[in-house]
PDB file of N, CA and C in Angstrom:
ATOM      1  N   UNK A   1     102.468 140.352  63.109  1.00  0.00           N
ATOM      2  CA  UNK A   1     101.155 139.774  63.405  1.00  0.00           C
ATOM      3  C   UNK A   1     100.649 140.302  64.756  1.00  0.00           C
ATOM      4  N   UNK A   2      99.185 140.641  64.868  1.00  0.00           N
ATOM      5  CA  UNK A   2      98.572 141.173  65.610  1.00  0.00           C
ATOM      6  C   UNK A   2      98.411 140.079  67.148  1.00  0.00           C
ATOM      7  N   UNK A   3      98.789 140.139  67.880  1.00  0.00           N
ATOM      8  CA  UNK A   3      98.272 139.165  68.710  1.00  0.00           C
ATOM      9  C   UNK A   3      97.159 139.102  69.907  1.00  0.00           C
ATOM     10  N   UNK A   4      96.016 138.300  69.480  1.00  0.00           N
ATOM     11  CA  UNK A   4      94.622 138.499  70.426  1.00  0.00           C
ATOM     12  C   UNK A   4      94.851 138.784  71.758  1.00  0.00           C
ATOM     13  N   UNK A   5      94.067 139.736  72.729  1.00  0.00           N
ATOM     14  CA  UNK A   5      94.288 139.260  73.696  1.00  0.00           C
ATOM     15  C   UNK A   5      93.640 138.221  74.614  1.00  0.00           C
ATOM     16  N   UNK A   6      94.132 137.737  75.776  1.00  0.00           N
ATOM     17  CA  UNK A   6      93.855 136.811  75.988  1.00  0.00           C
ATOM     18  C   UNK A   6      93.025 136.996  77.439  1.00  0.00           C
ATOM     19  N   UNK A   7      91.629 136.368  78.179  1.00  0.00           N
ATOM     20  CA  UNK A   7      91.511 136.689  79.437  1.00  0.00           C
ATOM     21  C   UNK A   7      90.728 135.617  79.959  1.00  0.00           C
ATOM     22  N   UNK A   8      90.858 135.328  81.082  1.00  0.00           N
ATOM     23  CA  UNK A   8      90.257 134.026  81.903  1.00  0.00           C
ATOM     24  C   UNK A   8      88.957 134.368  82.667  1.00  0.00           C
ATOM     25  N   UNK A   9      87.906 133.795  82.326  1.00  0.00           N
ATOM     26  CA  UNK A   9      86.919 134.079  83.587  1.00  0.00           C
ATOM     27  C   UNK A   9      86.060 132.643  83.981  1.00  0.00           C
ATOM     28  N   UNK A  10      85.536 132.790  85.014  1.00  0.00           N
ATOM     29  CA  UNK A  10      84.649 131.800  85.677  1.00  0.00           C
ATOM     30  C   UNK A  10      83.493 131.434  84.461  1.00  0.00           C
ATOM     31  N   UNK A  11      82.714 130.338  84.200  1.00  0.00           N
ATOM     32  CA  UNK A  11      81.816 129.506  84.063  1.00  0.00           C
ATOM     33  C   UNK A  11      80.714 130.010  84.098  1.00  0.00           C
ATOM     34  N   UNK A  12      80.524 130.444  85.704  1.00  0.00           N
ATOM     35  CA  UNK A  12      79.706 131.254  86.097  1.00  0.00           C
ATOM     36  C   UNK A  12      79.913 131.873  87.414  1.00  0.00           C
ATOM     37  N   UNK A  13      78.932 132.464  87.914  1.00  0.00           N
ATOM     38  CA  UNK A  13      78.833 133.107  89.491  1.00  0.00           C
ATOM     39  C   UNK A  13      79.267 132.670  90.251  1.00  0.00           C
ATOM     40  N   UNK A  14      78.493 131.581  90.561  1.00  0.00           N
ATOM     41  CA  UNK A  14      79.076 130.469  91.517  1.00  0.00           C
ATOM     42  C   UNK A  14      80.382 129.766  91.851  1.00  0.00           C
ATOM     43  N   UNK A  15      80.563 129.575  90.554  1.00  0.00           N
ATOM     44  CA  UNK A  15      82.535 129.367  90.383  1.00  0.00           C
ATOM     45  C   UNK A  15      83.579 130.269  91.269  1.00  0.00           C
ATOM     46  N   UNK A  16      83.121 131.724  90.317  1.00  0.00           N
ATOM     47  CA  UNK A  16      83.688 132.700  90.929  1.00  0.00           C
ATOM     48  C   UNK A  16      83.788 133.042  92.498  1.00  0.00           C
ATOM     49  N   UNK A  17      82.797 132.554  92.732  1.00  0.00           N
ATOM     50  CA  UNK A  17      81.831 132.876  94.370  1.00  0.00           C
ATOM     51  C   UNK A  17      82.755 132.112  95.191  1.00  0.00           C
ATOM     52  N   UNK A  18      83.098 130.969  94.679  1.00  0.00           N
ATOM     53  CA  UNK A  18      83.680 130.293  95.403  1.00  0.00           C
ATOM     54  C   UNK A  18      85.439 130.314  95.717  1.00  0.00           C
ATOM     55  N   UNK A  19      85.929 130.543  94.155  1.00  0.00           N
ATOM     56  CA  UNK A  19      87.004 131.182  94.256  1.00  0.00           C
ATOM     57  C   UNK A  19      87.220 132.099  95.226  1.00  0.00           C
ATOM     58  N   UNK A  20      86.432 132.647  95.136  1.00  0.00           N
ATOM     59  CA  UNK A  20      86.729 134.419  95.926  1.00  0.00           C
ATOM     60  C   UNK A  20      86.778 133.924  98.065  1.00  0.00           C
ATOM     61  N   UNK A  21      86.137 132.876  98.403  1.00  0.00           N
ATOM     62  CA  UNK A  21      85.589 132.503  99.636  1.00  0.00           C
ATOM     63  C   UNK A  21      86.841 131.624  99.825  1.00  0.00           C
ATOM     64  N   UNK A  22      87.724 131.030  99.103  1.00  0.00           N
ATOM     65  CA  UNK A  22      88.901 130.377  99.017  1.00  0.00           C
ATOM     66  C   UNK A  22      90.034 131.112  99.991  1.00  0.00           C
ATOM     67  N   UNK A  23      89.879 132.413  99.688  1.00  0.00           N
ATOM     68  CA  UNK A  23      91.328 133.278 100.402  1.00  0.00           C
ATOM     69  C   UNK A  23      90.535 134.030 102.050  1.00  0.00           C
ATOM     70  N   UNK A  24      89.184 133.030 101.880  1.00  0.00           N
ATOM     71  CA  UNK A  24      88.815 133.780 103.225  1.00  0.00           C
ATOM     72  C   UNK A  24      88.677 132.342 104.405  1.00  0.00           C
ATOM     73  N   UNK A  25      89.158 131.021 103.955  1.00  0.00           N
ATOM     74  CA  UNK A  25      88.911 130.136 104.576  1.00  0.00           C
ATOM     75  C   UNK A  25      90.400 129.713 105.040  1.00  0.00           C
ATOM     76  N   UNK A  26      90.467 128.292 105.841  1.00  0.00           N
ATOM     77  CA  UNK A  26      91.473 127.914 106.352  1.00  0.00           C
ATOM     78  C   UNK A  26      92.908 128.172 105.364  1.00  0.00           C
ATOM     79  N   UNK A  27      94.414 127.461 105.863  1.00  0.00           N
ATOM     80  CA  UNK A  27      95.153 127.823 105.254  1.00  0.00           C
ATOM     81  C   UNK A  27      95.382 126.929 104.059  1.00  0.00           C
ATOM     82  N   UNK A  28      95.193 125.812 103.848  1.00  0.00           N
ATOM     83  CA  UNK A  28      94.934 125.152 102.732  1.00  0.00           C
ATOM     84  C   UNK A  28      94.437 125.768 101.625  1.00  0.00           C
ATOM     85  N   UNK A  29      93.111 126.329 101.685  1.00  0.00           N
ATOM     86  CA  UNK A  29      92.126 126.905 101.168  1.00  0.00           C
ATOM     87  C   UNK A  29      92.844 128.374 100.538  1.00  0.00           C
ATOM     88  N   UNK A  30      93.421 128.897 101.652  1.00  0.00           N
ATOM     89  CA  UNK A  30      93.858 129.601 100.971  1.00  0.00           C
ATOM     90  C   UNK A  30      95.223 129.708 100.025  1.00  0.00           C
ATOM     91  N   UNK A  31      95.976 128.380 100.212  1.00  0.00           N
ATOM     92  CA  UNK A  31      97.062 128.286  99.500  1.00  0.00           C
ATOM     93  C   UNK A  31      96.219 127.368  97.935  1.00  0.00           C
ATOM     94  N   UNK A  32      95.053 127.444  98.192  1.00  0.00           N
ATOM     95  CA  UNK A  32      94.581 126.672  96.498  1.00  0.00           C
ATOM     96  C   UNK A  32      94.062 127.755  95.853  1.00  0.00           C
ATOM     97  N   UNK A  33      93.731 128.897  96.788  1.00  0.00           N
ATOM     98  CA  UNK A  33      93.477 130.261  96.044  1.00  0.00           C
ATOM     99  C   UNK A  33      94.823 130.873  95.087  1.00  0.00           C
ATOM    100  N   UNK A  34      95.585 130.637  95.776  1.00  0.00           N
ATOM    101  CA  UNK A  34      97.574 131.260  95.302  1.00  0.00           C
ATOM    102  C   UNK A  34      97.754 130.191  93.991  1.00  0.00           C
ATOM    103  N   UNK A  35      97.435 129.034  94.061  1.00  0.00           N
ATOM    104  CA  UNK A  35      97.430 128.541  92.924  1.00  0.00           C
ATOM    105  C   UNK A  35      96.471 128.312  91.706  1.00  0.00           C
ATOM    106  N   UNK A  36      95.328 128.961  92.150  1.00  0.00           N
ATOM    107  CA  UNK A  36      94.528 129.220  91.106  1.00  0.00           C
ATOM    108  C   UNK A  36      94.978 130.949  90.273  1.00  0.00           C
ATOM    109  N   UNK A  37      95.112 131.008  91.613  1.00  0.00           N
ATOM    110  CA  UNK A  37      95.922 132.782  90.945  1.00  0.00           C
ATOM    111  C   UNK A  37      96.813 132.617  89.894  1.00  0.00           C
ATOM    112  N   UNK A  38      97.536 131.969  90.393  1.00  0.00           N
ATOM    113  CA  UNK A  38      98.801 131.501  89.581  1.00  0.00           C
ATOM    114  C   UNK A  38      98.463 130.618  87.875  1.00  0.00           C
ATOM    115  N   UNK A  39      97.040 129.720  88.095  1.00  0.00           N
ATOM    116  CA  UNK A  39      97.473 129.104  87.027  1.00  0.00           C
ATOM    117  C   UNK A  39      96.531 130.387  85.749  1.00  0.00           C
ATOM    118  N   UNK A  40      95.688 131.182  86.711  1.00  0.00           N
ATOM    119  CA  UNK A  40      94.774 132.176  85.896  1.00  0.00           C
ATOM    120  C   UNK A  40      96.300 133.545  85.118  1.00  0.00           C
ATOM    121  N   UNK A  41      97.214 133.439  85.355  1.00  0.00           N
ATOM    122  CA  UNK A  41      98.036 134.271  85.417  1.00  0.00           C
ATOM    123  C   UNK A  41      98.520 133.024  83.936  1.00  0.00           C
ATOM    124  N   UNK A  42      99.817 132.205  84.459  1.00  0.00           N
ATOM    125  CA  UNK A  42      99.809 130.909  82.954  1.00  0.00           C
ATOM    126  C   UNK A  42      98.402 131.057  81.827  1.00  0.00           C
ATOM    127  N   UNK A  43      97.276 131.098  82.176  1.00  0.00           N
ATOM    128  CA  UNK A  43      96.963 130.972  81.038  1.00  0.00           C
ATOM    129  C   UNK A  43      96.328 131.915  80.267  1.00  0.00           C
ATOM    130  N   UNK A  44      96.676 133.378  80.755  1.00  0.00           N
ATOM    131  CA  UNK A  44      96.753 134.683  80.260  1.00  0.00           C
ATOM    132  C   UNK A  44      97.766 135.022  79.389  1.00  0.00           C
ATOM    133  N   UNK A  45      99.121 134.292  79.563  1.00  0.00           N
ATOM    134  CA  UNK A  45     100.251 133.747  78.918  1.00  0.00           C
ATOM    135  C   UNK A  45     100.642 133.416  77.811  1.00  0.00           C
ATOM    136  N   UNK A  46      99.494 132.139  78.099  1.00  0.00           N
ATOM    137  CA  UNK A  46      99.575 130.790  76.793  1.00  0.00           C
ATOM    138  C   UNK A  46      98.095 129.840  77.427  1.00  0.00           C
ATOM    139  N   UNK A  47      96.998 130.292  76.508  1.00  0.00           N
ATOM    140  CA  UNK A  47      95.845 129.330  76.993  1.00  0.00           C
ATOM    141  C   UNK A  47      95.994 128.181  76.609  1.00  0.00           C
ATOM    142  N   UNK A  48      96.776 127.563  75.852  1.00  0.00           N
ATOM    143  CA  UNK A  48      97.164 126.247  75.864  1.00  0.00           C
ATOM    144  C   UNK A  48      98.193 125.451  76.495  1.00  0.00           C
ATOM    145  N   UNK A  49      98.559 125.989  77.899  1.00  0.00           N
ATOM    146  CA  UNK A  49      99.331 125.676  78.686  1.00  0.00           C
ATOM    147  C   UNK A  49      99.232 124.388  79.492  1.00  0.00           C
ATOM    148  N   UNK A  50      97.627 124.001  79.600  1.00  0.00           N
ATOM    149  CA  UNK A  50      97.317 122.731  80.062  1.00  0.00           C
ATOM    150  C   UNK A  50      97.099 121.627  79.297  1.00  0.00           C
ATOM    151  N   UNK A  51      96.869 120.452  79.505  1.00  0.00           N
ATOM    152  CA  UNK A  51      96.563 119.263  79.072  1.00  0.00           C
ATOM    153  C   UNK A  51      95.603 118.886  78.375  1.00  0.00           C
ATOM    154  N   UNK A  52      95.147 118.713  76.823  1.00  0.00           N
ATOM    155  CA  UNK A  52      93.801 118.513  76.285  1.00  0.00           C
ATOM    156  C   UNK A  52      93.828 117.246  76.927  1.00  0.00           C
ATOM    157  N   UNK A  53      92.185 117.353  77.072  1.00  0.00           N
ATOM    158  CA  UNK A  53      91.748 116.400  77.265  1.00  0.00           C
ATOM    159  C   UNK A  53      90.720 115.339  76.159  1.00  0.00           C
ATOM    160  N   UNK A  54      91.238 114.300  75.794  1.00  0.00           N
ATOM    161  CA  UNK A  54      89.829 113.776  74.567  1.00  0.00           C
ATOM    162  C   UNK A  54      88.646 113.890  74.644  1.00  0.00           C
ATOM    163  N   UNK A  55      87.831 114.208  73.534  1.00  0.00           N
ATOM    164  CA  UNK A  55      86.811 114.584  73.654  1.00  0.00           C
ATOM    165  C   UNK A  55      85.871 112.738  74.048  1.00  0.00           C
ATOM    166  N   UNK A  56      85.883 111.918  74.190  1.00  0.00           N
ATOM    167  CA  UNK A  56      85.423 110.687  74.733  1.00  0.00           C
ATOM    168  C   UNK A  56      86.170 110.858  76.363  1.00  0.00           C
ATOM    169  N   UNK A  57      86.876 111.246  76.592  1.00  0.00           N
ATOM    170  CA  UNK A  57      86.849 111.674  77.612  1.00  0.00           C
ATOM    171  C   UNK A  57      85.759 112.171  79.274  1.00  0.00           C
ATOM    172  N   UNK A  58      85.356 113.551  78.125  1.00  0.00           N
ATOM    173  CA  UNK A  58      84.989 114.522  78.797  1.00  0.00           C
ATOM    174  C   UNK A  58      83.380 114.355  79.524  1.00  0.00           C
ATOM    175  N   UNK A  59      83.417 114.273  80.929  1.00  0.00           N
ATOM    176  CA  UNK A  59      82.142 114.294  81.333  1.00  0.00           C
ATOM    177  C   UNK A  59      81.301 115.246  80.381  1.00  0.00           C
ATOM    178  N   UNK A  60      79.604 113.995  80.599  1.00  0.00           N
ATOM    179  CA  UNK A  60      78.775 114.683  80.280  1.00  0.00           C
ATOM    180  C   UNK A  60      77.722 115.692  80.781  1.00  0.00           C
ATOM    181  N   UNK A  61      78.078 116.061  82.177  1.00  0.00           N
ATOM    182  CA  UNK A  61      77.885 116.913  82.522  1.00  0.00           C
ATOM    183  C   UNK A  61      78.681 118.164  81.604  1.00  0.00           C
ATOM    184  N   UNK A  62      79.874 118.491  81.600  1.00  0.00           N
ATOM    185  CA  UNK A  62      80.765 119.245  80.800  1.00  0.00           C
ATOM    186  C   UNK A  62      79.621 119.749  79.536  1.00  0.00           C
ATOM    187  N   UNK A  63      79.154 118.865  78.710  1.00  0.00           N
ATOM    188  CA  UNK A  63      79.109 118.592  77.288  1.00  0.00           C
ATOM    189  C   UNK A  63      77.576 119.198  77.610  1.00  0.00           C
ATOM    190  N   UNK A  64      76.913 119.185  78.922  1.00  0.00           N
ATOM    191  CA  UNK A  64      74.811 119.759  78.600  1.00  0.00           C
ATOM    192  C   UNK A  64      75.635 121.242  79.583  1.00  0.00           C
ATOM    193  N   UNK A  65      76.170 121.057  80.194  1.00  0.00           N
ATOM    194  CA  UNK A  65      76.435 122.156  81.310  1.00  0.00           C
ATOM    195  C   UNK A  65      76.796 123.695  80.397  1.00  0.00           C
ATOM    196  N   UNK A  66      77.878 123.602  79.724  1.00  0.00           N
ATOM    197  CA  UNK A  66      78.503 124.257  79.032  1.00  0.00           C
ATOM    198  C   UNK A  66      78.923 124.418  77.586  1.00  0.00           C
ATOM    199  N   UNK A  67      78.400 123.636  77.159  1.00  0.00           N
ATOM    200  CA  UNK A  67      78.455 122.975  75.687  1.00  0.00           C
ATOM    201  C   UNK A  67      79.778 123.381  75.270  1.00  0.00           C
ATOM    202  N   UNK A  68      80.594 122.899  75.570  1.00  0.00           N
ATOM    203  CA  UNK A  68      82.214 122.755  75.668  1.00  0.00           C
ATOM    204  C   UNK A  68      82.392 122.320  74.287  1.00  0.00           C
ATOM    205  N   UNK A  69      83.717 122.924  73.324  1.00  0.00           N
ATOM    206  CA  UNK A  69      83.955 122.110  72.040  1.00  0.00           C
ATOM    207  C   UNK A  69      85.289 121.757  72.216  1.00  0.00           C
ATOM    208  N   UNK A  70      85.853 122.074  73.610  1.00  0.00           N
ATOM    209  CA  UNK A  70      87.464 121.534  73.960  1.00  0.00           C
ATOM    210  C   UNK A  70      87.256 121.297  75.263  1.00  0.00           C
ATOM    211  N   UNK A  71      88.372 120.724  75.955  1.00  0.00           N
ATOM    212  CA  UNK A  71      88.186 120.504  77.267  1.00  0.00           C
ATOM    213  C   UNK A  71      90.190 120.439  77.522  1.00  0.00           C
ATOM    214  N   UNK A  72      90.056 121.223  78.453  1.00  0.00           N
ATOM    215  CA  UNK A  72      91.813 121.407  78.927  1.00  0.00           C
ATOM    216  C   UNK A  72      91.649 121.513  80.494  1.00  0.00           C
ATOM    217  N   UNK A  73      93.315 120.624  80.962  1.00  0.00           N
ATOM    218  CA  UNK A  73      93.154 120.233  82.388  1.00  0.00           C
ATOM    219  C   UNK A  73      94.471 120.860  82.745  1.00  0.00           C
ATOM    220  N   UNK A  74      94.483 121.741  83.744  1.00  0.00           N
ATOM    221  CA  UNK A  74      95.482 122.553  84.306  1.00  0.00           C
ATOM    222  C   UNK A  74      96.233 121.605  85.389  1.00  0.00           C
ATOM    223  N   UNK A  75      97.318 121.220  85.594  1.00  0.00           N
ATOM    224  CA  UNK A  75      97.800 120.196  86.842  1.00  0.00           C
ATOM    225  C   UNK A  75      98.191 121.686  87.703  1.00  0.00           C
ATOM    226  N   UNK A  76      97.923 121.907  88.878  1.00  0.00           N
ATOM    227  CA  UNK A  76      98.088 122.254  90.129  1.00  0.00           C
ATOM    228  C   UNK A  76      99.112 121.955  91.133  1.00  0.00           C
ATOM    229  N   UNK A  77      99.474 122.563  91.906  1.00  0.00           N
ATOM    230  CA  UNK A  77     100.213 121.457  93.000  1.00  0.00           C
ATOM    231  C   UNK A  77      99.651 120.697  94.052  1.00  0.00           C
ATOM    232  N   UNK A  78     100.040 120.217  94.713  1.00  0.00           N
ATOM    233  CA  UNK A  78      99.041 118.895  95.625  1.00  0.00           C
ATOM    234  C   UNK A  78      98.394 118.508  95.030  1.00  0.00           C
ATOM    235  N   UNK A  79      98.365 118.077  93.524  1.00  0.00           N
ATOM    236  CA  UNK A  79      97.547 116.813  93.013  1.00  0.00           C
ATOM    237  C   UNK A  79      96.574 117.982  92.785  1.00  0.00           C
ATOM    238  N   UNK A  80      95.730 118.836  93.214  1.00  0.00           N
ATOM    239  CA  UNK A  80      95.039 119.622  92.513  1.00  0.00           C
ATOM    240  C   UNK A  80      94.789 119.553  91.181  1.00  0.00           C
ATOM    241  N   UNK A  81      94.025 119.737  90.560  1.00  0.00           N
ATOM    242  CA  UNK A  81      93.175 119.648  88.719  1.00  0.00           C
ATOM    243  C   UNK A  81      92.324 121.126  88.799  1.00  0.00           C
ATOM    244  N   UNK A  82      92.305 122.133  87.594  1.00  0.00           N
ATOM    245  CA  UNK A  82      91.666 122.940  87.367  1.00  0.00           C
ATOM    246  C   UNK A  82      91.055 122.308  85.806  1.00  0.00           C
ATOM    247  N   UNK A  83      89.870 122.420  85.612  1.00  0.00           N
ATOM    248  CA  UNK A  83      89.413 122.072  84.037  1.00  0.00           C
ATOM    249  C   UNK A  83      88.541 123.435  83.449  1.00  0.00           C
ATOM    250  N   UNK A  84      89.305 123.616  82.756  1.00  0.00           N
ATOM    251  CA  UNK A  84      88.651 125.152  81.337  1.00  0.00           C
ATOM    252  C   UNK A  84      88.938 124.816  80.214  1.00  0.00           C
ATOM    253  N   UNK A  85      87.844 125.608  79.320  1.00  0.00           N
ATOM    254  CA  UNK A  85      87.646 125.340  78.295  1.00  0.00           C
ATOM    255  C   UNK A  85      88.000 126.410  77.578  1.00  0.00           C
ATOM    256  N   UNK A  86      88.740 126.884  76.044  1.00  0.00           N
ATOM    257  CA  UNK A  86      89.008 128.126  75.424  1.00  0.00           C
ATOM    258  C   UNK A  86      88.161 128.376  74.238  1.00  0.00           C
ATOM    259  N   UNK A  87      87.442 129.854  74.742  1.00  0.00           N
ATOM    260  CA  UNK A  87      86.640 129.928  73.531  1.00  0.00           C
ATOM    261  C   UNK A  87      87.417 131.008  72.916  1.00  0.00           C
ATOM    262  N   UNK A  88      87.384 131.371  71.251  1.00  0.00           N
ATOM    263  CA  UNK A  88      87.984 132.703  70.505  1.00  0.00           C
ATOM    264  C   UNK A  88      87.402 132.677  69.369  1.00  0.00           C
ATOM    265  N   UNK A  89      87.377 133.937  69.161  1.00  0.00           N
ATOM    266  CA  UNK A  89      86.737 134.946  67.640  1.00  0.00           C
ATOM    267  C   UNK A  89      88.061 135.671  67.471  1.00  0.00           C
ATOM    268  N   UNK A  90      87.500 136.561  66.709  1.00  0.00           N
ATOM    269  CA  UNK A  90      88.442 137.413  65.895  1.00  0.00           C
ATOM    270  C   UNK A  90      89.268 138.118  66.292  1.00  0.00           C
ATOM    271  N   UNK A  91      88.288 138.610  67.950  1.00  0.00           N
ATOM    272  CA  UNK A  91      89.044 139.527  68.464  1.00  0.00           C
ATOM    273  C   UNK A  91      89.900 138.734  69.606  1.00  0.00           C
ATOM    274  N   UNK A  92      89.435 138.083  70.633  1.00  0.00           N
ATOM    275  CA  UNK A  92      90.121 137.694  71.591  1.00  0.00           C
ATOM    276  C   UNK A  92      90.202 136.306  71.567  1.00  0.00           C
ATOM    277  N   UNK A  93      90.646 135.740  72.927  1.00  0.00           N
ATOM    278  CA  UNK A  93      90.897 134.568  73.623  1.00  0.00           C
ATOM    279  C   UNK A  93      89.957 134.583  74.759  1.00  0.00           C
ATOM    280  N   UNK A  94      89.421 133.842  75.341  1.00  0.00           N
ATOM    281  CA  UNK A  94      88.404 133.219  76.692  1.00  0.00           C
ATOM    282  C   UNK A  94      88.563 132.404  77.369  1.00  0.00           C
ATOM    283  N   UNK A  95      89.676 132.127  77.828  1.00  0.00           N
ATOM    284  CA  UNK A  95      89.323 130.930  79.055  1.00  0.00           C
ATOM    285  C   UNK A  95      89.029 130.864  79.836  1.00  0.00           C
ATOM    286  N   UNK A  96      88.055 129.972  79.918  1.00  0.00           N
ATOM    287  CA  UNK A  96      87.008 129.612  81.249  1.00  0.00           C
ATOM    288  C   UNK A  96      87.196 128.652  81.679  1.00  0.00           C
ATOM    289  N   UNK A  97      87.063 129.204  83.334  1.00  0.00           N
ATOM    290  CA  UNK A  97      87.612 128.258  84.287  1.00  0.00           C
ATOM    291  C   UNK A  97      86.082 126.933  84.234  1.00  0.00           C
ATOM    292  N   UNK A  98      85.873 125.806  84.316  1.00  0.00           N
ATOM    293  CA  UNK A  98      84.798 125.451  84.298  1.00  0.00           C
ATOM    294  C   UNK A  98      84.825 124.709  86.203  1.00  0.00           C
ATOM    295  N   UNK A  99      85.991 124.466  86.506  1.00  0.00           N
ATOM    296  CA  UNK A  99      85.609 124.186  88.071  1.00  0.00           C
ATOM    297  C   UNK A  99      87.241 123.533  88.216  1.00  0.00           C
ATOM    298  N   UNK A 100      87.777 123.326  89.814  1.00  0.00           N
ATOM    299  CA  UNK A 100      88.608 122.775  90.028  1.00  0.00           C
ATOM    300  C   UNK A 100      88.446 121.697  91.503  1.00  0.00           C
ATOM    301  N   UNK A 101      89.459 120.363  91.323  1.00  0.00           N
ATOM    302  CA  UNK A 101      88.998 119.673  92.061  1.00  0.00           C
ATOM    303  C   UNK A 101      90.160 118.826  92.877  1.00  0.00           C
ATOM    304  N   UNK A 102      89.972 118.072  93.919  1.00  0.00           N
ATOM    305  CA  UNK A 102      91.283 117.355  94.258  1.00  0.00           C
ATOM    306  C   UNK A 102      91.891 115.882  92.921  1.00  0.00           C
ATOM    307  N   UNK A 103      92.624 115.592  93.252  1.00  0.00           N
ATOM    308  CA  UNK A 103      92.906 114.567  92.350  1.00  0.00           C
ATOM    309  C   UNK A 103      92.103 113.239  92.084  1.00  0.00           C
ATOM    310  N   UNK A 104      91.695 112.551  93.743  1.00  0.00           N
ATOM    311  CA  UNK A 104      90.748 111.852  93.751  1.00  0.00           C
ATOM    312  C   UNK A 104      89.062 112.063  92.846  1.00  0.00           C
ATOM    313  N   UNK A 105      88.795 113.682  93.121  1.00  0.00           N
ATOM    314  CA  UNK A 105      87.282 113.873  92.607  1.00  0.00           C
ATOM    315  C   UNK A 105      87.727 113.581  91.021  1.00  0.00           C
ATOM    316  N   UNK A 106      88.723 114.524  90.704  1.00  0.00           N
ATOM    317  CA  UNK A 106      89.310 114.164  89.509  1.00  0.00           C
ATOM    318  C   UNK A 106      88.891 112.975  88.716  1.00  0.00           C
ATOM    319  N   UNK A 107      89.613 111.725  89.543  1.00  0.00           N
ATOM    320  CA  UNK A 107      89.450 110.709  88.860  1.00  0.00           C
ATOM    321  C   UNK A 107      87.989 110.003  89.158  1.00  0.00           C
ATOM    322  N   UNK A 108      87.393 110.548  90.069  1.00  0.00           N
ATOM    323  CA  UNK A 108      86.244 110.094  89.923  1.00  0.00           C
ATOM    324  C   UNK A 108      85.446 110.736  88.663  1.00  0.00           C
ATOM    325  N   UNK A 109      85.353 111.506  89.152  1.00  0.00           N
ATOM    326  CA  UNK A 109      84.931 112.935  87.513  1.00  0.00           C
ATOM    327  C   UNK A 109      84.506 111.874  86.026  1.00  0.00           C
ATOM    328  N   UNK A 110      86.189 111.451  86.008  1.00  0.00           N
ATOM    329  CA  UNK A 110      86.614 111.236  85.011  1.00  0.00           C
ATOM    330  C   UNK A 110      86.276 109.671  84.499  1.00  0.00           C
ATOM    331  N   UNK A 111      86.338 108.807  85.727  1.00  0.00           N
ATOM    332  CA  UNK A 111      86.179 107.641  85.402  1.00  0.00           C
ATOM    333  C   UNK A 111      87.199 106.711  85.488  1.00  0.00           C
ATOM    334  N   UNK A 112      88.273 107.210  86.083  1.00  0.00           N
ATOM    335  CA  UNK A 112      89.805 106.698  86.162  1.00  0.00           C
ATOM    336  C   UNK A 112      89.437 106.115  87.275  1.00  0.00           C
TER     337      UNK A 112
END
């Protein structure tokens, strides 16, 4: 069996934009860059490496923003949360990063 390949990208610009400004800021900042590296690397892997999330769940921002038909939550270290969504056709895999946050925004996000 043929197996798709698989590749991760930003949401959008801005996502990315920010990612990228991550490894140019304090050292925190830049140790959440090493772990975004890291989890973009996992889910090149296995895009189902993170946590579905229910679809009653999922902000509705998520649902007008991106018109999301899954929602998956990457755990991080320091309580960190990454949330992407996987899109695929015939040929590949897509996961998109849709944003990442501390644990607190998290549960605010979320409603927890």
């Amino acid at each position: 069996m043929n197996k798709k390949p698989v590749y991760v990208a930003f949401a959008n610009k801005k996502i990315e934009q920010d990612f990228e400004r991550l490894k140019e800021e304090k050292f925190e900042d830049i140790q959440l860059y090493h772990f975004i590296e890291r989890a973009i690397e996992d889910l090149k892997d296995n895009p189902m490496c993170g946590i579905k999330i229910p679809r009653q769940l999922w902000p509705k921002s998520y649902i007008k923003n991106y018109h999301i038909t899954n929602l998956w939550k990457y755990d991080l270290p320091n309580s960190w949360r990454l949330m992407y969504t996987i899109l695929e056709d015939k040929v590949m895999i897509l996961n998109v990063i849709l944003e990442w946050f501390s644990h607190k925004q998290y549960e605010r996000k979320f409603g927890y």
